[in-house]
Protein backbone atom coordinates (compact mmCIF):
# COMPACT_ATOMS: atom_id res chain seq x y z
CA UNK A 1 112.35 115.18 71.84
CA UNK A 2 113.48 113.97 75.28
CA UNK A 3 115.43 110.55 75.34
CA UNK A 4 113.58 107.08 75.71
CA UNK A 5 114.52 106.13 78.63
CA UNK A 6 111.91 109.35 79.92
CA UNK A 7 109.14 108.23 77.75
CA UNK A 8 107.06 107.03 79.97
CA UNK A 9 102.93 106.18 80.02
CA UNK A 10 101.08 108.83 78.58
CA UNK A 11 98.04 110.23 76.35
CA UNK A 12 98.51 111.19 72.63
CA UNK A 13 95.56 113.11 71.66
CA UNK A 14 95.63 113.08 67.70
CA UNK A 15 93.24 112.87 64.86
CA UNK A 16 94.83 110.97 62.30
CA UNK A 17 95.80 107.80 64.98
CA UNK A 18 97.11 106.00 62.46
CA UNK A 19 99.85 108.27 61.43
CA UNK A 20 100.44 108.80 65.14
CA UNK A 21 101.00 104.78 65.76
CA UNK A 22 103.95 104.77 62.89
CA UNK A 23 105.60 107.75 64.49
CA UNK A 24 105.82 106.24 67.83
CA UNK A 25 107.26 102.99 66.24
CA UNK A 26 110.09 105.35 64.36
CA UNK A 27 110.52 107.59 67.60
CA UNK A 28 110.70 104.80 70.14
CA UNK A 29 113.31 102.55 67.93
CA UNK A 30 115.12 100.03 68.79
CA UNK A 31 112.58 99.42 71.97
CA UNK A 32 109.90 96.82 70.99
CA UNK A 33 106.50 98.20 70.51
CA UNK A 34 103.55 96.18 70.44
CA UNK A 35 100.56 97.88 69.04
CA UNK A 36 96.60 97.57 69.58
CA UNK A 37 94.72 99.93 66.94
CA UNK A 38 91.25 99.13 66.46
CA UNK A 39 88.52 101.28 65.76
CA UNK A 40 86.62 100.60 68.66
CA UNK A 41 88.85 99.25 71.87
CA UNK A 42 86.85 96.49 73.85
CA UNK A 43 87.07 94.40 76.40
CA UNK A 44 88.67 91.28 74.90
CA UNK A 45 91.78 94.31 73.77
CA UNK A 46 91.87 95.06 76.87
CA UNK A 47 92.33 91.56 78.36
CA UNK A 48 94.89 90.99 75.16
CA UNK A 49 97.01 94.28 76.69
CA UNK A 50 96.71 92.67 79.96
CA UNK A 51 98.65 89.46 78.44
CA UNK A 52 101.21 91.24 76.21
CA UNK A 53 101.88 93.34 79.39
CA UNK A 54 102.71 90.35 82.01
CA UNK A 55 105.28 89.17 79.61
CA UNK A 56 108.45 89.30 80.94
CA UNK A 57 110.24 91.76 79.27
CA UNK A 58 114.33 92.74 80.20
CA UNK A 59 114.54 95.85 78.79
CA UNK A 60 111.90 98.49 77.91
CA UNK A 61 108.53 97.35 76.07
CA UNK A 62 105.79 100.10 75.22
CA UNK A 63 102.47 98.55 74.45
CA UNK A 64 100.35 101.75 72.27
CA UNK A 65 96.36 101.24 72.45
CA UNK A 66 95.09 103.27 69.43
CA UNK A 67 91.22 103.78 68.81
CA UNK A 68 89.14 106.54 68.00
CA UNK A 69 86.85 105.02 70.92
CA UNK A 70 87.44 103.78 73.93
CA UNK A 71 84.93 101.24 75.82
CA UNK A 72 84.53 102.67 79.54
CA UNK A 73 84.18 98.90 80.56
CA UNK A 74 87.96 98.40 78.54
CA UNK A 75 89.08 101.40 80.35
CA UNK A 76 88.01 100.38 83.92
CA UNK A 77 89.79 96.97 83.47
CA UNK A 78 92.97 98.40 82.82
CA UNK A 79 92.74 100.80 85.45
CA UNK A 80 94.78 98.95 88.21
CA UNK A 81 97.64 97.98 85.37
CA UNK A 82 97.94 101.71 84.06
CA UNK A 83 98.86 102.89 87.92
CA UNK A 84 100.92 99.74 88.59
CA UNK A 85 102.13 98.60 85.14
CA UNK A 86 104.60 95.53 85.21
CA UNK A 87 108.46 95.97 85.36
CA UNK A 88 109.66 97.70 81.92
CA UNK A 89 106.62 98.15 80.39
CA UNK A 90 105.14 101.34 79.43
CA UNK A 91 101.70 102.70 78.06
CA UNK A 92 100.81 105.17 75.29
CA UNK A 93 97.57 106.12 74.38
CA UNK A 94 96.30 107.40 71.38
CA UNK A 95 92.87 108.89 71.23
CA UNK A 96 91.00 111.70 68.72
CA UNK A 97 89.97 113.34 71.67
CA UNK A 98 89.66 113.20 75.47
CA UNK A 99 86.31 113.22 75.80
CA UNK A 100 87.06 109.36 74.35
CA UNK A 101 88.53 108.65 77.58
CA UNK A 102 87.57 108.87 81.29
CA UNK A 103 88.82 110.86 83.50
CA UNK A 104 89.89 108.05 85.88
CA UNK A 105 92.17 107.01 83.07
CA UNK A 106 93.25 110.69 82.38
CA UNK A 107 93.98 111.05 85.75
CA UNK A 108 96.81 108.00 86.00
CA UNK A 109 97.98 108.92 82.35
CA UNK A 110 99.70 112.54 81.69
CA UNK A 111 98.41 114.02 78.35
CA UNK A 112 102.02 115.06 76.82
CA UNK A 113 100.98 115.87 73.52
CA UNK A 114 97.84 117.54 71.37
CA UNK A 115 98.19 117.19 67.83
CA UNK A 116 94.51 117.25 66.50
CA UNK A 117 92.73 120.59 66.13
CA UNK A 118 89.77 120.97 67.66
CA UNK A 119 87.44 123.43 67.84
CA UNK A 120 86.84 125.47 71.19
CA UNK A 121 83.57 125.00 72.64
CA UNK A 122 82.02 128.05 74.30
CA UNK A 123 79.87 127.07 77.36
CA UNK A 124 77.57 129.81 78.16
CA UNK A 125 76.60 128.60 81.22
CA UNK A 126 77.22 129.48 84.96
CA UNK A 127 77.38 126.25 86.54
CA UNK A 128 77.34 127.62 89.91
CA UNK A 129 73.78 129.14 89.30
CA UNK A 130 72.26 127.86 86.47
CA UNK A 131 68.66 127.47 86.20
CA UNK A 132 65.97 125.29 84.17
CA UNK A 133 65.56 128.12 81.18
CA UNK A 134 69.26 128.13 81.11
CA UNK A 135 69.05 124.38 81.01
CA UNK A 136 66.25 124.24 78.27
CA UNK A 137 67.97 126.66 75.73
CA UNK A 138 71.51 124.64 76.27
CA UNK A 139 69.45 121.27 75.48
CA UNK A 140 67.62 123.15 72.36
CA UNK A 141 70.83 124.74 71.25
CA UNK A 142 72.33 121.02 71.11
CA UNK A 143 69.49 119.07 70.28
CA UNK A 144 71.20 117.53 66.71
CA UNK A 145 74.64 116.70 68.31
CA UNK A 146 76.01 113.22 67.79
CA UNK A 147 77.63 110.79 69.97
CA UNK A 148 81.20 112.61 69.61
CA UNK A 149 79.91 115.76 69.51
CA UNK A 150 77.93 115.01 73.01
CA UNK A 151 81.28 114.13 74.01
CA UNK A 152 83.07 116.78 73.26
CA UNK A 153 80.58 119.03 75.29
CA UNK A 154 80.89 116.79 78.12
CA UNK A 155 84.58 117.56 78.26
CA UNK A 156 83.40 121.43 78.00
CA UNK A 157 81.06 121.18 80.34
CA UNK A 158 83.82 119.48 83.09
CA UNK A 159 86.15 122.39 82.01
CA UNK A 160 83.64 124.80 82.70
CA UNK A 161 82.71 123.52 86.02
CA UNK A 162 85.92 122.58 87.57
CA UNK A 163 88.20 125.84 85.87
CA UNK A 164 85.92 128.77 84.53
CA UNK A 165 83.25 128.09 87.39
CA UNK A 166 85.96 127.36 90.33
CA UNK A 167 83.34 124.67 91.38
CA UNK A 168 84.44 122.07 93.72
CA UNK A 169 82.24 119.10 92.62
CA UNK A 170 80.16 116.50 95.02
CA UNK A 171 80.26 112.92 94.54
CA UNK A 172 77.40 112.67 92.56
CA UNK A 173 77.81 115.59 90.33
CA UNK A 174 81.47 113.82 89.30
CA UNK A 175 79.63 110.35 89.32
CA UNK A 176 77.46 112.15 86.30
CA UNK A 177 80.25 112.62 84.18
CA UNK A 178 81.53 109.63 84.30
CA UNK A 179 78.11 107.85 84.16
CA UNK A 180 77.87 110.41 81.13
CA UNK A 181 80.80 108.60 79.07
CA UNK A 182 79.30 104.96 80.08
CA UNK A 183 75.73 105.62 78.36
CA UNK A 184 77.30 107.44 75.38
CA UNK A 185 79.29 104.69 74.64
CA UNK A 186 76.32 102.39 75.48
CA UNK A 187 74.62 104.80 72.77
CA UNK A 188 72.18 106.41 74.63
CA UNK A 189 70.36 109.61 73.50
CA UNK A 190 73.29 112.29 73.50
CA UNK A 191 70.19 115.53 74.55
CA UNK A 192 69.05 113.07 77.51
CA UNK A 193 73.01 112.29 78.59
CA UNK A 194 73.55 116.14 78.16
CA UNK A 195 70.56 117.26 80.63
CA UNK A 196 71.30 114.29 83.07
CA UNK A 197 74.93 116.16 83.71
CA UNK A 198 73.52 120.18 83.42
CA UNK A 199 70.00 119.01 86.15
CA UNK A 200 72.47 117.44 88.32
CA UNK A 201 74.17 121.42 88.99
CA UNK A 202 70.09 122.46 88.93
CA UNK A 203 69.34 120.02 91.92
CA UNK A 204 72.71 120.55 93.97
CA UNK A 205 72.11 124.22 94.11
């Protein structure tokens, strides 16, 4: 394990977040840690980090957020304090998956460790050319996933795009997969978030 003073703000992806919030408090001893686990993480635990992390702190202070969900509109407020946190503070993450969180937040926060197992979603689609049959038997083949589930191909579909596909994505194509993590955590139909994200590769063909 590398010393504390080079832990710094990161992602934990694990499925038992519990067990991963009492490891950090052994690993990061004697460094106070202040912990936020809550099965869903809202807005008023976000504005609670916000506090904890403006108090003045002379030596190191990591502040874990633990939930196995993430709000987007929690995420989005803490945007501007995860890329310009306070002096000595630091942020750790801990999330059953990525899909959890957006990728504006993955993108300020390194992902240094993957301790869940998660099964590998195979994406048989061409992004670069896919068509509305393609489209149809994707939506049919996923037609009974759940909110996490919907999530979890969200995150494939990104990956599939952006690595497998080589695709460099417009504006409004990204736009969808964020938008796509805002209404599934708003609840909306997972086979309707699904085909807004796939029509939106259909229509910038």
């Amino acid at each position: 394990m590398p010393s504390l003073e080079k832990q710094k703000s990161h992602i934990v992806i694990a499925s038992d977040i519990e067990a991963q919030v009492e490891r950090l408090e052994l690993e990061l001893k004697p460094y106070r840690v202040v912990k936020f686990v809550e099965e869903n993480f809202k807005i008023e635990h976000a504005k609670a980090v916000v506090g904890e992390a403006y108090i003045s702190e002379s030596q190191t202070k990591y502040i874990v957020l633990a939930a196995l969900e993430f709000t987007a509109v929690a995420q989005n407020s803490l945007l501007k304090l995860f890329e310009e946190p306070p002096k000595n503070i630091e942020f750790i993450l801990v999330s059953p998956t990525k899909s959890n969180l957006l990728p504006t937040v993955r993108s300020r926060l390194p992902i240094l460790k993957i301790n869940s197992v998660r099964k590998k979603m195979d994406i048989s689609l061409n992004l670069a050319r896919v068509n509305y049959s393609e489209v149809f038997a994707f939506l049919k083949e996923n037609a009974r996933a759940k909110k996490n589930d919907a999530k979890n191909l969200i995150e494939a579909l990104f990956y599939q795009a952006t690595v497998v596909d080589a695709l460099i994505l417009t504006p409004s194509q990204l736009e969808s997969f964020d938008k796509a993590y805002r209404l599934l955590d708003l609840n909306s139909r997972p086979q309707s978030v699904l085909a807004m994200v796939i029509m939106n590769f259909v229509r910038e063909k």
